[in-house]
Each structure stands twice: as C-alpha cells, then as structure tokens.
Protein backbone atom coordinates (compact mmCIF):
# COMPACT_ATOMS: atom_id res chain seq x y z
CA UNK A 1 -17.62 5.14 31.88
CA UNK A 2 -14.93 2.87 30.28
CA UNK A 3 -15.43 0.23 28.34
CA UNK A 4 -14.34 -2.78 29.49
CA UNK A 5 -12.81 -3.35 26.01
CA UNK A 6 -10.21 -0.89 27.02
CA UNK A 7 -8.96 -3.30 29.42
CA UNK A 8 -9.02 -6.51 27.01
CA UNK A 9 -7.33 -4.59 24.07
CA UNK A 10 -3.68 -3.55 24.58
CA UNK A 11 -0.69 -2.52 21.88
CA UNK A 12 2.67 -4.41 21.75
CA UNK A 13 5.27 -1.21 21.58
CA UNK A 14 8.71 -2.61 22.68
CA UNK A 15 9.20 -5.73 20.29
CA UNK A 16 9.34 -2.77 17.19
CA UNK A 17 12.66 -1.96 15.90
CA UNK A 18 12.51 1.05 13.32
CA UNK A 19 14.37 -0.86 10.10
CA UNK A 20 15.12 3.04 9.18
CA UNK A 21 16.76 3.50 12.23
CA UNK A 22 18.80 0.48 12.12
CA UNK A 23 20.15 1.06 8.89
CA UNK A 24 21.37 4.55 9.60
CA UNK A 25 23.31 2.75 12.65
CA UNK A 26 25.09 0.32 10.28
CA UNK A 27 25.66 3.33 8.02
CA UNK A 28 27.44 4.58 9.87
CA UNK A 29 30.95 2.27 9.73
CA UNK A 30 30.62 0.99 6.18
CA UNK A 31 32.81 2.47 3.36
CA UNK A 32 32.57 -0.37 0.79
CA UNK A 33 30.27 0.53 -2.49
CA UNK A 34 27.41 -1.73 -3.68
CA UNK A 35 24.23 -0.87 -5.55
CA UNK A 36 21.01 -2.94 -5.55
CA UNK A 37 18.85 -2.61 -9.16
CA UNK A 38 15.05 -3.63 -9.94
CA UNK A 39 13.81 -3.92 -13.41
CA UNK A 40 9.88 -4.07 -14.09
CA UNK A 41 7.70 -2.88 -17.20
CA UNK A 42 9.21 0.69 -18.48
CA UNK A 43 11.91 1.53 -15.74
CA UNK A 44 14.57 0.30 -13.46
CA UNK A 45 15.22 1.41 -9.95
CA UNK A 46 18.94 1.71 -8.07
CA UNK A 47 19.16 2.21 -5.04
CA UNK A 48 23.28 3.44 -4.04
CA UNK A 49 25.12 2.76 -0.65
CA UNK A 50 27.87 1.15 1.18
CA UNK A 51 28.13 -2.16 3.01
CA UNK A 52 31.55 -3.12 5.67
CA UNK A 53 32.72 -5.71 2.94
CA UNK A 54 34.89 -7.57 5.62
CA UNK A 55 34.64 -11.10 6.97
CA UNK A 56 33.56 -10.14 10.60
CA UNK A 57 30.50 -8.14 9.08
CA UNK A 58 29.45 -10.51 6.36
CA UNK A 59 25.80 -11.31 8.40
CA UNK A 60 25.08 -7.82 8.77
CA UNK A 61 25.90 -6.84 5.50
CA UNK A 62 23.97 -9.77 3.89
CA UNK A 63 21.34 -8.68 6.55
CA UNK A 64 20.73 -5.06 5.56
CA UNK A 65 21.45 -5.60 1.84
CA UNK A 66 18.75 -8.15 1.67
CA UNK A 67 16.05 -5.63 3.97
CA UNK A 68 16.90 -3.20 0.80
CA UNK A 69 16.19 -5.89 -2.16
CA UNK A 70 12.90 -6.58 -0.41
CA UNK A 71 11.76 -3.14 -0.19
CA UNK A 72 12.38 -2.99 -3.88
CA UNK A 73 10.62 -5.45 -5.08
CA UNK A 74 7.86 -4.57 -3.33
CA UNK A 75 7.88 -1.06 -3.59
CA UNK A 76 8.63 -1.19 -7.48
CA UNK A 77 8.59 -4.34 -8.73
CA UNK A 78 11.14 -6.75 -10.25
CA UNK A 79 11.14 -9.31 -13.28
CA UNK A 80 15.10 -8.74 -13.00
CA UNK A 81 17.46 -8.03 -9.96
CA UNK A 82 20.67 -6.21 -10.65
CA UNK A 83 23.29 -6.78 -7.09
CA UNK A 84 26.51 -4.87 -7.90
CA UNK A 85 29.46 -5.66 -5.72
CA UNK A 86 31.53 -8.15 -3.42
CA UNK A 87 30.08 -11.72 -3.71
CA UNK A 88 27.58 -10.76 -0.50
CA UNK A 89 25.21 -10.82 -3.71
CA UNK A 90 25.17 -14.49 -4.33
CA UNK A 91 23.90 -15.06 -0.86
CA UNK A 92 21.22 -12.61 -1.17
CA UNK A 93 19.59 -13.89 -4.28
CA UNK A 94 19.53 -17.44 -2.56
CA UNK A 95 17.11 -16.23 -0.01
CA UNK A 96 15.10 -15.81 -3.03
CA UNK A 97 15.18 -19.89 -4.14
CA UNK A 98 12.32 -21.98 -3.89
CA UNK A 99 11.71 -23.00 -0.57
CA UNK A 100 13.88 -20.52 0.99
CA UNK A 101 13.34 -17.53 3.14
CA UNK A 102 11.53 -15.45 0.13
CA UNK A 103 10.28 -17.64 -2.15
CA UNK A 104 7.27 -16.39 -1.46
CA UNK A 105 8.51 -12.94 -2.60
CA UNK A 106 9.74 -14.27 -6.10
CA UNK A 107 6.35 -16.53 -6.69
CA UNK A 108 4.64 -13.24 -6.12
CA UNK A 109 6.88 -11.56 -8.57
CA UNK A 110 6.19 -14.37 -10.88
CA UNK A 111 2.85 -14.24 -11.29
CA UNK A 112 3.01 -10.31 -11.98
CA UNK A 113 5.34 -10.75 -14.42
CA UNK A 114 4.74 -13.73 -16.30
CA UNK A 115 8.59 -14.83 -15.71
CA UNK A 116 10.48 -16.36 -13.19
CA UNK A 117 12.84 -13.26 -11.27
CA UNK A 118 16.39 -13.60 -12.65
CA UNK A 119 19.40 -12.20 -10.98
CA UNK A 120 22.78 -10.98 -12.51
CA UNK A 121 25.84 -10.40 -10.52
CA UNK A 122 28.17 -7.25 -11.59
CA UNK A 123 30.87 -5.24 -10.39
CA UNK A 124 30.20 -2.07 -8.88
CA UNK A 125 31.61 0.09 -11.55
CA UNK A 126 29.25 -1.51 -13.90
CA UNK A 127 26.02 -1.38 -12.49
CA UNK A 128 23.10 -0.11 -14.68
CA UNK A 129 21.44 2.77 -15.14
CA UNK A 130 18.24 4.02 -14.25
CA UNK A 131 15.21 4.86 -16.58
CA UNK A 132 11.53 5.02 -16.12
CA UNK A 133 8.48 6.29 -18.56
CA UNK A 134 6.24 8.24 -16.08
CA UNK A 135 2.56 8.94 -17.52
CA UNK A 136 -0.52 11.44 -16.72
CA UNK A 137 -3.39 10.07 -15.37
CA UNK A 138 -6.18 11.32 -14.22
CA UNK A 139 -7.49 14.93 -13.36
CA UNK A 140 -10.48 14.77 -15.67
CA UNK A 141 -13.42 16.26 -14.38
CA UNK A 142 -16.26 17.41 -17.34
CA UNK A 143 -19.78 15.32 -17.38
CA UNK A 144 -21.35 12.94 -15.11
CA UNK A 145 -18.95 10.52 -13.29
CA UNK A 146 -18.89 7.47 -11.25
CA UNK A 147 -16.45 6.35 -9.51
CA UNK A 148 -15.80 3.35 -7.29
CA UNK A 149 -13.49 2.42 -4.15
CA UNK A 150 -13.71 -1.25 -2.80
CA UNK A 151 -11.80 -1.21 0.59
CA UNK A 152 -11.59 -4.67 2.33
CA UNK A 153 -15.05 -3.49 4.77
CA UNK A 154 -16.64 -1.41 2.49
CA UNK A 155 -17.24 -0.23 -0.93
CA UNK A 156 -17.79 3.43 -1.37
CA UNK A 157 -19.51 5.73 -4.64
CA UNK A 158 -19.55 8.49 -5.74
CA UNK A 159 -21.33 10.62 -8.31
CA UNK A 160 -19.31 13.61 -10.17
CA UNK A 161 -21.45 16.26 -11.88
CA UNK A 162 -18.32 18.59 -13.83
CA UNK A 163 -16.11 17.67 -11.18
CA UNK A 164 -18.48 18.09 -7.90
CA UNK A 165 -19.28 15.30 -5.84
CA UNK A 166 -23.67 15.18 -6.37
CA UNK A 167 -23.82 11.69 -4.25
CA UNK A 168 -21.54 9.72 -2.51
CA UNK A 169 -22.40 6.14 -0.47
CA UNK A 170 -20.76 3.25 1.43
CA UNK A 171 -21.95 0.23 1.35
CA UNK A 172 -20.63 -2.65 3.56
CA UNK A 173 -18.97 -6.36 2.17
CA UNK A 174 -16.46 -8.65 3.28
CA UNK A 175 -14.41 -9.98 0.33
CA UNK A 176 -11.43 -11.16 2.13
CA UNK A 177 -13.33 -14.31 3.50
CA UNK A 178 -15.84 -14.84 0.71
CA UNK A 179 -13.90 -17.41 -2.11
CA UNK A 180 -17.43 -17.07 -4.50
CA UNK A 181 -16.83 -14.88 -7.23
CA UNK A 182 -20.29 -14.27 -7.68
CA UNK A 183 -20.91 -12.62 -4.34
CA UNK A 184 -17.71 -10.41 -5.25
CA UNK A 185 -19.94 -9.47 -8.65
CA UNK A 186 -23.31 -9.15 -7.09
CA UNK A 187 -21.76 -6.68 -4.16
CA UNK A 188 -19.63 -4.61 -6.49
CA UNK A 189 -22.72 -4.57 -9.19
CA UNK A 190 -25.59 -3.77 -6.47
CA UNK A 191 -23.28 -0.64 -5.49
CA UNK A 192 -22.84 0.75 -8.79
CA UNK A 193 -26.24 0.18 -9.67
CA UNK A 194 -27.35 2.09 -6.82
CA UNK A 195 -25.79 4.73 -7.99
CA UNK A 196 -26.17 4.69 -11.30
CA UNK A 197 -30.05 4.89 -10.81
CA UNK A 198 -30.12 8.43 -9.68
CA UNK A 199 -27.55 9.40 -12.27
CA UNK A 200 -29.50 9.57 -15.55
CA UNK A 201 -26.74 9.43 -17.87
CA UNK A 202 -23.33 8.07 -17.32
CA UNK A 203 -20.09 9.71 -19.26
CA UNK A 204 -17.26 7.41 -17.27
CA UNK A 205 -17.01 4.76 -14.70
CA UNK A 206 -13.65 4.59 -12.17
CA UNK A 207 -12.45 2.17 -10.16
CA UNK A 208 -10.13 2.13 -7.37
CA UNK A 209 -9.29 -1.46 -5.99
CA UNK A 210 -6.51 -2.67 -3.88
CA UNK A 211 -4.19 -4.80 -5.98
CA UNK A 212 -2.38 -4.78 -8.77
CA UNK A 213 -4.13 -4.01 -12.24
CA UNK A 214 -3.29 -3.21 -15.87
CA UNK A 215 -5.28 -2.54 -18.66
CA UNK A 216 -8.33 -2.93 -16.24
CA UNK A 217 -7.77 -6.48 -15.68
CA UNK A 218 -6.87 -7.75 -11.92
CA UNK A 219 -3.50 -9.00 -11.76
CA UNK A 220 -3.47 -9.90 -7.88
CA UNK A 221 -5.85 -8.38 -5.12
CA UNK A 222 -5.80 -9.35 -1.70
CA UNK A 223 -9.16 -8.38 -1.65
CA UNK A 224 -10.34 -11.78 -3.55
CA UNK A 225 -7.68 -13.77 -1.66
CA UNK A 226 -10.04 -16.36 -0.87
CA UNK A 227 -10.99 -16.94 -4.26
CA UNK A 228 -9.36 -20.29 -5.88
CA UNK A 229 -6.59 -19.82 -8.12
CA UNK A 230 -9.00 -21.28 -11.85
CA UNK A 231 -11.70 -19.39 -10.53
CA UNK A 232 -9.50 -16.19 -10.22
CA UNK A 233 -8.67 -16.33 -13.22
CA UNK A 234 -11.78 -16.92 -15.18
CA UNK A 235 -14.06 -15.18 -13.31
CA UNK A 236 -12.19 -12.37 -11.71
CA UNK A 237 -9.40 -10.61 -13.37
CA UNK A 238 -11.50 -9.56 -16.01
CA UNK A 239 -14.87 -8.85 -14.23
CA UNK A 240 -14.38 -4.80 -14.01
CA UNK A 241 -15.17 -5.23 -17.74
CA UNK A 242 -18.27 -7.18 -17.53
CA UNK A 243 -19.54 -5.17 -15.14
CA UNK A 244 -18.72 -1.95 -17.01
CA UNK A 245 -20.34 -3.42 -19.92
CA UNK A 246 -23.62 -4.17 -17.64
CA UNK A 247 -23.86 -0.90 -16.89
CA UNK A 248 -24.39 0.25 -20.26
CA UNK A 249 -22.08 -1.23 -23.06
CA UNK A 250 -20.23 1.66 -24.08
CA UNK A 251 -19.39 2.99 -20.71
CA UNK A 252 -15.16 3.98 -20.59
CA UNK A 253 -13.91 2.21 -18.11
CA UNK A 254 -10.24 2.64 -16.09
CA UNK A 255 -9.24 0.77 -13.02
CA UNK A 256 -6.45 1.84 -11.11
CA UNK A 257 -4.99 0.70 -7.77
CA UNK A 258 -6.13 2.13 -4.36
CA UNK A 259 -3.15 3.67 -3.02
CA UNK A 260 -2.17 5.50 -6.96
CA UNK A 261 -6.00 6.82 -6.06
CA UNK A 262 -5.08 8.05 -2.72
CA UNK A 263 -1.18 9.91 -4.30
CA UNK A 264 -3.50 11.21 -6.94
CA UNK A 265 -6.06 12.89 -4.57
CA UNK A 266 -3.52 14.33 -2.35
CA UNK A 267 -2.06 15.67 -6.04
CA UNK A 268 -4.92 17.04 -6.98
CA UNK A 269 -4.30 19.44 -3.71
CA UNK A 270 -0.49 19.82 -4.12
CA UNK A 271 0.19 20.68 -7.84
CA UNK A 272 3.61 20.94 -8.13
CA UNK A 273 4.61 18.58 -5.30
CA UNK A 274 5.44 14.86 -5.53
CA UNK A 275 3.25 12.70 -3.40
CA UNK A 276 2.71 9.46 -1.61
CA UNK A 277 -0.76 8.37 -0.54
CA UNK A 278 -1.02 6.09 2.07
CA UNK A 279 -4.26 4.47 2.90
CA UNK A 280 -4.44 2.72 6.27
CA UNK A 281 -7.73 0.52 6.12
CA UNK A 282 -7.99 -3.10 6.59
CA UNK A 283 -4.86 -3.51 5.02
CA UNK A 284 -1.81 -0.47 3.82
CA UNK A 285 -2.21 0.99 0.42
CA UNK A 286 0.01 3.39 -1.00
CA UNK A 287 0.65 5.07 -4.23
CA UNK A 288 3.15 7.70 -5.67
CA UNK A 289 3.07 10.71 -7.95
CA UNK A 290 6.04 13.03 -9.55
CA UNK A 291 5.65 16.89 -9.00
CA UNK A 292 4.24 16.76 -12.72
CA UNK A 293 1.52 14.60 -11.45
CA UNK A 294 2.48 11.26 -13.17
CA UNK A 295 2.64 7.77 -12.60
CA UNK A 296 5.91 5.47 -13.03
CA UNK A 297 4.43 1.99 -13.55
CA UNK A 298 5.74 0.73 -9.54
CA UNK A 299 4.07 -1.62 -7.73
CA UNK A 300 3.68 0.36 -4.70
CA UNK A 301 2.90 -2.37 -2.26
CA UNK A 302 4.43 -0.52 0.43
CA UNK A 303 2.05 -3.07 2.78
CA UNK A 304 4.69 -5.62 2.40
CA UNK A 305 7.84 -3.86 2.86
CA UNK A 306 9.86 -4.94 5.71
CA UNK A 307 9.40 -1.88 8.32
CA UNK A 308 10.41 -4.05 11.48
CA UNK A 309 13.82 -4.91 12.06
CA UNK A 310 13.86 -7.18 15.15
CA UNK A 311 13.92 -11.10 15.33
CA UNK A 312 10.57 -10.83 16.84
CA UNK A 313 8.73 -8.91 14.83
CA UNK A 314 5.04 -10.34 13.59
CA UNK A 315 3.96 -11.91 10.12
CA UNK A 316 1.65 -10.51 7.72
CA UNK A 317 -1.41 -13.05 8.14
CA UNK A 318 -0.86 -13.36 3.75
CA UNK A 319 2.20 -13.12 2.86
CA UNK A 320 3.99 -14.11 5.80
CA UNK A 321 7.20 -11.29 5.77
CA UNK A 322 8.24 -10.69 8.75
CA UNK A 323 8.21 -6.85 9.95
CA UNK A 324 5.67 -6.10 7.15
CA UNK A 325 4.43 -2.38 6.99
CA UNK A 326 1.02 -3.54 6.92
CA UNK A 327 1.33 -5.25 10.17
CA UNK A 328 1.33 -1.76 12.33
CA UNK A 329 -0.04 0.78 9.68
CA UNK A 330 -3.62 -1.02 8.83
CA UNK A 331 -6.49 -2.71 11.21
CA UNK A 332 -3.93 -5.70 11.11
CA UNK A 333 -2.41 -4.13 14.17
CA UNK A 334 -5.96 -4.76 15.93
CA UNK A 335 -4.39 -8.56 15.57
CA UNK A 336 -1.60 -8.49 18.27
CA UNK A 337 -1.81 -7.92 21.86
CA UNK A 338 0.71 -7.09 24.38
CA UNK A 339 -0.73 -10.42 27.13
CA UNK A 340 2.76 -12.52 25.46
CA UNK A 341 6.31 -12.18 25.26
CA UNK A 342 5.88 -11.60 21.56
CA UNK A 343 2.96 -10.42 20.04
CA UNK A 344 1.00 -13.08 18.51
CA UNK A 345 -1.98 -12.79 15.86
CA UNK A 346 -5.75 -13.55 17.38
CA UNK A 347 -7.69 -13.97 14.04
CA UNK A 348 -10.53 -15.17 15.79
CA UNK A 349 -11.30 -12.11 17.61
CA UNK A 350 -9.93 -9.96 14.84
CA UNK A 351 -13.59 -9.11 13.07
CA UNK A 352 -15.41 -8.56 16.33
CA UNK A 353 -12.49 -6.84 18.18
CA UNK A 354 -12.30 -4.16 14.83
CA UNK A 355 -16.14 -3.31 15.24
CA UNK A 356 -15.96 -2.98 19.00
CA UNK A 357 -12.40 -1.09 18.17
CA UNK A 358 -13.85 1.48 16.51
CA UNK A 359 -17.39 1.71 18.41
CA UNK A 360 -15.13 2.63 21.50
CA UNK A 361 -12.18 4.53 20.26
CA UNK A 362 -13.32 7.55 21.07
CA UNK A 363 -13.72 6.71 24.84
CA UNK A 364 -10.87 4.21 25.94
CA UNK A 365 -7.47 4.85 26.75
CA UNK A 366 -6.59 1.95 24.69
CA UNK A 367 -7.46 3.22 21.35
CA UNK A 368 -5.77 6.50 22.53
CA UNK A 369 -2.57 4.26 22.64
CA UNK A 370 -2.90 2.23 19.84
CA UNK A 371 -3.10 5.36 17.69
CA UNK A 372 -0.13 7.34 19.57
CA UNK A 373 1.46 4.33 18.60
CA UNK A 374 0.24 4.07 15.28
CA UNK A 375 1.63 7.50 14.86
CA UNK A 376 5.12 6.19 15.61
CA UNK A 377 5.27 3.72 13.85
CA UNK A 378 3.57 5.58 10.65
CA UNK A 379 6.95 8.11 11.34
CA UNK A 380 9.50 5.68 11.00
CA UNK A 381 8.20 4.24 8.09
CA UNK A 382 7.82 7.48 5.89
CA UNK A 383 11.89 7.90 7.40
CA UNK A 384 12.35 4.80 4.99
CA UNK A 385 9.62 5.30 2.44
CA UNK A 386 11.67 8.30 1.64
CA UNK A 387 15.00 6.46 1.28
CA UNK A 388 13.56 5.14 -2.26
CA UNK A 389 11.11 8.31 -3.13
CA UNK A 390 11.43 11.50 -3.54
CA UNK A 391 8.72 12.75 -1.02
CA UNK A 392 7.75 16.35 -1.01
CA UNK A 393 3.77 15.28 0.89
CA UNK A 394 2.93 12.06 2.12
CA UNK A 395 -0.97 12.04 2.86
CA UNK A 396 -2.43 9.61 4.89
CA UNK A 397 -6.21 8.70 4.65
CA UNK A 398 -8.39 5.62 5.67
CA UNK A 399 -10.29 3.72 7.38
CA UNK A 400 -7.98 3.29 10.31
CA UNK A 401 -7.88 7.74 10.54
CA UNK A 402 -12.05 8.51 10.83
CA UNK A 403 -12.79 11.29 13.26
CA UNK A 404 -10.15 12.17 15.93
CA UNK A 405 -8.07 8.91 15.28
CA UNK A 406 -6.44 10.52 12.30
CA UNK A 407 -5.59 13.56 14.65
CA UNK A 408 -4.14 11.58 17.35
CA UNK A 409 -1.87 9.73 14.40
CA UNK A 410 -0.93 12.72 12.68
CA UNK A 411 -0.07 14.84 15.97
CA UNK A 412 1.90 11.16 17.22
CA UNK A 413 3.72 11.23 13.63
CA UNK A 414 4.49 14.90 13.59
CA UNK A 415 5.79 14.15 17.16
CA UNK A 416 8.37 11.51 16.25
CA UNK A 417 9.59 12.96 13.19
CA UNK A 418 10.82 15.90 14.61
CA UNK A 419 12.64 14.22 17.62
CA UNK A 420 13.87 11.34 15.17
CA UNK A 421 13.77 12.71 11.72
CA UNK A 422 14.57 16.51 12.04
CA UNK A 423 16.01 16.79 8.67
CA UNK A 424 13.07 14.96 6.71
CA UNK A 425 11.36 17.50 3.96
CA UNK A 426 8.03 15.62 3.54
CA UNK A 427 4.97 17.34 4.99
CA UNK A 428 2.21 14.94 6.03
CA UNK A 429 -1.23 15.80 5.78
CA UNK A 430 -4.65 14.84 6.92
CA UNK A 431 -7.57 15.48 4.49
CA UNK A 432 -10.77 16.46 5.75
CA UNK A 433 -13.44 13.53 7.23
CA UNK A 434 -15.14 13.40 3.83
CA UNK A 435 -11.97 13.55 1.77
CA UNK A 436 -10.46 10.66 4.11
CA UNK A 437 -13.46 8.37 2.96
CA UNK A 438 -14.32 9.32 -0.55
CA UNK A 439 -11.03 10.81 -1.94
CA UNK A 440 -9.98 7.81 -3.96
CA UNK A 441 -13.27 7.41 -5.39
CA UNK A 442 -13.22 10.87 -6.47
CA UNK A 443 -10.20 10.38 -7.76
CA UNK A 444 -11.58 6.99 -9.11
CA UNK A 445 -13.83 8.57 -11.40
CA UNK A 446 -12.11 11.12 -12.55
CA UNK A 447 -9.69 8.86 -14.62
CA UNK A 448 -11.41 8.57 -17.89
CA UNK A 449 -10.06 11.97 -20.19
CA UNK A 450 -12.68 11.62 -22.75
CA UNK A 451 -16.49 11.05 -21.47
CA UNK A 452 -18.54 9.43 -24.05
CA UNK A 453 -20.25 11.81 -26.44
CA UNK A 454 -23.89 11.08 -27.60
C-alpha cells in the first residue's frame, strides 16, 4: 500500500537550468580572452576563457562572468579578486558592493578573512599567476582513536583500534535551530563521552564538522547558525578545545571540515587519484584531494555555488544565492514542491516532511522521483565542479544516499552523464552503507600523526 505521503510530496524538475550547460552554449560564439583570479591563504586560483566582448552581448557576458566569480569564491575562497580584461570587470565587482546583489557573498568572505574583499582590474596579458601550498593530512592509523562527525541530524563516533573501526554510534541533535551554546556542548560532550567510556585509553581525538575551521577553531558553521554573533564567538569557535581538554587534558586534537573528511575517505580507497567528496545530508558538503593525497587550503563550500541558471531558480534558506548547489543536492530539496508555478520553500513542514521522507522512501513513487532527480541534478553539477578541479573520482556519501536511495542517485547520475557529459573522466562512486555513514568519522580520527605516548 502507498503512502499517502507519496501523493502530498512532489519534485519541481522543469524550473532547473544546468548552469554547466548554459555556459557551454555561450561558449560557443565568444572569442574575446578574459581570466577571473581568487586569492586566499597560500594560493591563488585562475580560471581562463572567453567572453563576446561586444555591445549587443554585454548582459550575457557580465552574466556568465559573474556565475564564474561566484563559484570561486565559494569553491576556493577570496580575500582578493583578480578580473582581467574589457571593462565587463567593473560591473562585476559592483554586484559585490554593500547592499547589492552579493553583498552577502563579500560579508561572508569578510569574516573568513579578517579583510574586506578587494578587487583589481588588469589587462588580459597581465593577469597573475597561479600558486598554491598543498599539505598531507591525515592517513594515520596506530593506537586507539576517536573520531567525531556532527551532521546537521546527527552526530556519529567512532572508535579506531590500529586503524579498525571497534565501535561506531549515532546519536541524534538538532543544532541548526538551537541558538544555546551550551546545548551544542552538552550534545557534542555526551557523544564523545559515550564513547570514550568503553575506550580505556585515548591516543587522538578527530573531528569532522561542517564549516570552516583552522587551527581547530570554528571560523563559520552553519551548523550553529542560530547561535548569536558575541555568543559565537566566545563560546563557540573555540569549544573543540575545551572539550578536547575535558576529555583528558593532553588529548591531540585536529578538526577538519566535513566534506575534506568525506575527499579524504574516498582517498584513502583511490591512492593515486584526485578526489572530491561530496556529502549530501541536511545540507552539501564537499571536499577535495590531489592524486598525492593533499589538501590546498580551499574553502570548498561547493553548497553555495550557483548550479541553477534560470530566473526562477530557488534560494538557499541561509545564504539566500539563487541556484545554490545545496538547494537540489541536500534534504533542502525536501523544501520545494511542484503545487506552484515556481517552487517555493515550506519550512514549516520541512522537519516532519524529512522524517516521513525517509520512513517512506523505500515504498512511494515519490521518493523514487525525487532521487532520479536528485541524480540529475547531482550530474550536472560534477559537469561544472570539474570546470575548476581536476576530478579523477567524485564520491558521494550521506545522509540523503542510505540504503537504495544512493543506488537510485548513482544509477540516475551515471545515466545523465553519459547522455550529457560523454567526455567527462571522473568516476563516481558509492561507498558501502557503513562507509556512507561513518566514513568521515573514520577519517575524522585518523588525523592526528603522532598519538600521545605514555
């Protein structure tokens, strides 16, 4: 018998307009040079191609140009913004102006950075070059290991005896509506705790957390969202530490984002490959690694690149871009429904549709859309993810993939990519069920290279 949540739950397709797709059309006349640059902490990105340079195409030019800035940033990161060529630039970085169209996008790029974003205008011929500083991380596997994934429903744990997974557990939260720091500490301290109790003795402690982090503090995670800006910042970006430091003083510590967790699991299996991780869960994570298994320092927030290029297309509920990636690769596609001209968000419903979502997916031909569709959708953006990366595997885990969901989006993606995409080298791959869950913990823990000897 169907539910009759099949019938009240049904995915938007037509409003989506593959941005990939849409740039390889306007490719297609252009002939004019112009090169787009980000600069962050230890590298700078440039990203080479050609815009029409005429009068009659000056919207579409400023149009596409601006889609690539965007994905930058967000992909890498920016304190500086390099636009080499015809004066199309200037109207670019005035989108990025306080109270214009991405304001929001420079704020965000403030805060990480310490610095307001500054632009500089060049000719072609002297646009700059690229460098980055990649580093190892991770792989370390000898003594007893905890490690630590909090996902915006759950937090999971595992326990690492010489590299084998002894215990693993998931333990439910919701962070993203709770603005008390203390119920953030208590959840995230009751979970380690629990582990910790069966573990005896404890060599390292991981952490995988969506965000952004350095040096184990929390520079921005939409996970605490809700928290107030002073209380942020006294109680939370430096909490990892305290509760390390609970745990038993002298316990190494290292934090790392979710999605560099997820590229460094899928690593782990692909030596010698270069690999994205993308995590579809409540929200998108994503990380990268070289073939040489290092890390370059980006931002990765690939749940905020613009994916969507039509007028239509739905805002993230946070940041409010237009087209986000996060909008159809993450449970924030649970938001829209198809009963409007345009899809429109239902936040009401959203917690209570996601449980009854997932209790029925197995049985309704809704879910079976929503996750063909997902599987689209999840093709065209790896199309564009691999404009800016050099993508040998992309693997895809999370909570959005448990049990045959992650079949019916990998079999959808596989699909589309070889009608769309024929020429794309990345392989995508689908761990196994316990891989999909606890691979970034695992990967989580085993971050610390030198266990504490007693």
């Amino acid at each position: 018998m169907k539910s009759p949540f099949a019938a009240r739950i049904k995915y938007s397709v037509p409003t989506f307009l593959p941005l990939e797709m849409k740039l390889a059309d306007f490719e297609k006349n252009t002939s004019v040079p112009f090169a787009v640059a980000v600069e962050g902490e230890g590298f700078r990105k440039v990203y080479d191609w050609k815009i029409c340079g005429d009068d009659k195409n000056r919207n579409a030019d400023i149009f596409f140009t601006d889609k690539i800035l965007q994905f930058m940033l967000w992909a890498f990161g920016g304190k500086k913004v390099y636009l080499c060529g015809n004066n199309t630039a200037r109207d670019i970085a005035e989108k990025y102006a306080p109270g214009h169209e991405h304001a929001f996008d420079a704020s965000f790029m403030e805060t990480i950075y310490r610095k307001k974003i500054s632009f500089e205008f060049l000719p072609y011929n002297e646009k700059p070059d690229e460098f980055s500083s990649p580093s190892p991380v991770g792989g370390c596997t000898e003594g007893s290991r905890i490690g630590l994934d909090l996902g915006g429903t759950s937090i999971k744990s595992v326990l690492l005896l010489n590299g084998v997974t002894a215990i693993s557990e998931i333990r439910e939260w919701d962070p993203i509506a709770n603005p008390d720091p203390s119920y953030h500490y208590a959840r995230i301290s009751s979970a380690l705790k629990s582990i910790a109790e069966k573990a005896g003795k404890i060599d390292a402690l991981g952490i995988s957390t969506a965000g952004i982090v350095s040096d184990g503090r929390i520079l921005f995670s939409s996970l605490f969202r809700s928290v107030p800006d002073d209380m942020y910042h006294t109680h939370v970006r430096n909490f990892f530490g305290r509760i390390a430091y609970d745990l038993g003083g002298n316990v190494p510590l290292s934090v790392i984002n979710d999605g560099d967790a997820s590229a460094l699991s899928g690593w782990k299996a692909n030596a010698g490959r270069s690999v994205l991780g993308l995590s579809l869960g409540t929200c998108l994570a994503a990380g990268y690694t070289d073939k040489n298994g290092k890390i370059s320092g980006y931002l990765n927030e690939l749940a905020f690149v613009p994916a969507d290029a039509s007028s239509s297309a739905p805002e993230d509920e946070w940041s409010g871009i237009k087209g986000a990636a996060c909008c159809y690769l993450s449970r924030q596609a649970l938001r829209f429904r198809s009963d409007a001209a345009n899809s429109v968000p239902a936040p009401a419903h959203y917690e209570a549709d996601r449980r009854q979502f997932e209790k029925t997916s197995a049985e309704t031909d809704a879910s079976e859309s929503f996750f063909d569709v997902t599987g689209n959708r999840l093709a065209h953006s790896v199309a564009l993810f691999s404009r800016f990366y050099d993508i040998d595997t992309v693997l895809i885990q999370g909570g959005l993939l448990s049990g045959k969901n992650g079949e019916t989006v990998l079999g959808s993606c596989k699909k589309t990519l070889a009608a769309c995409y024929p020429d794309l080298k990345a392989e995508i791959i689908l761990p196994d069920e316990k891989s999909r869950r606890f691979g970034q913990a695992v990967a989580a823990a085993c971050l610390n290279p030198f266990p504490t000897k007693n």
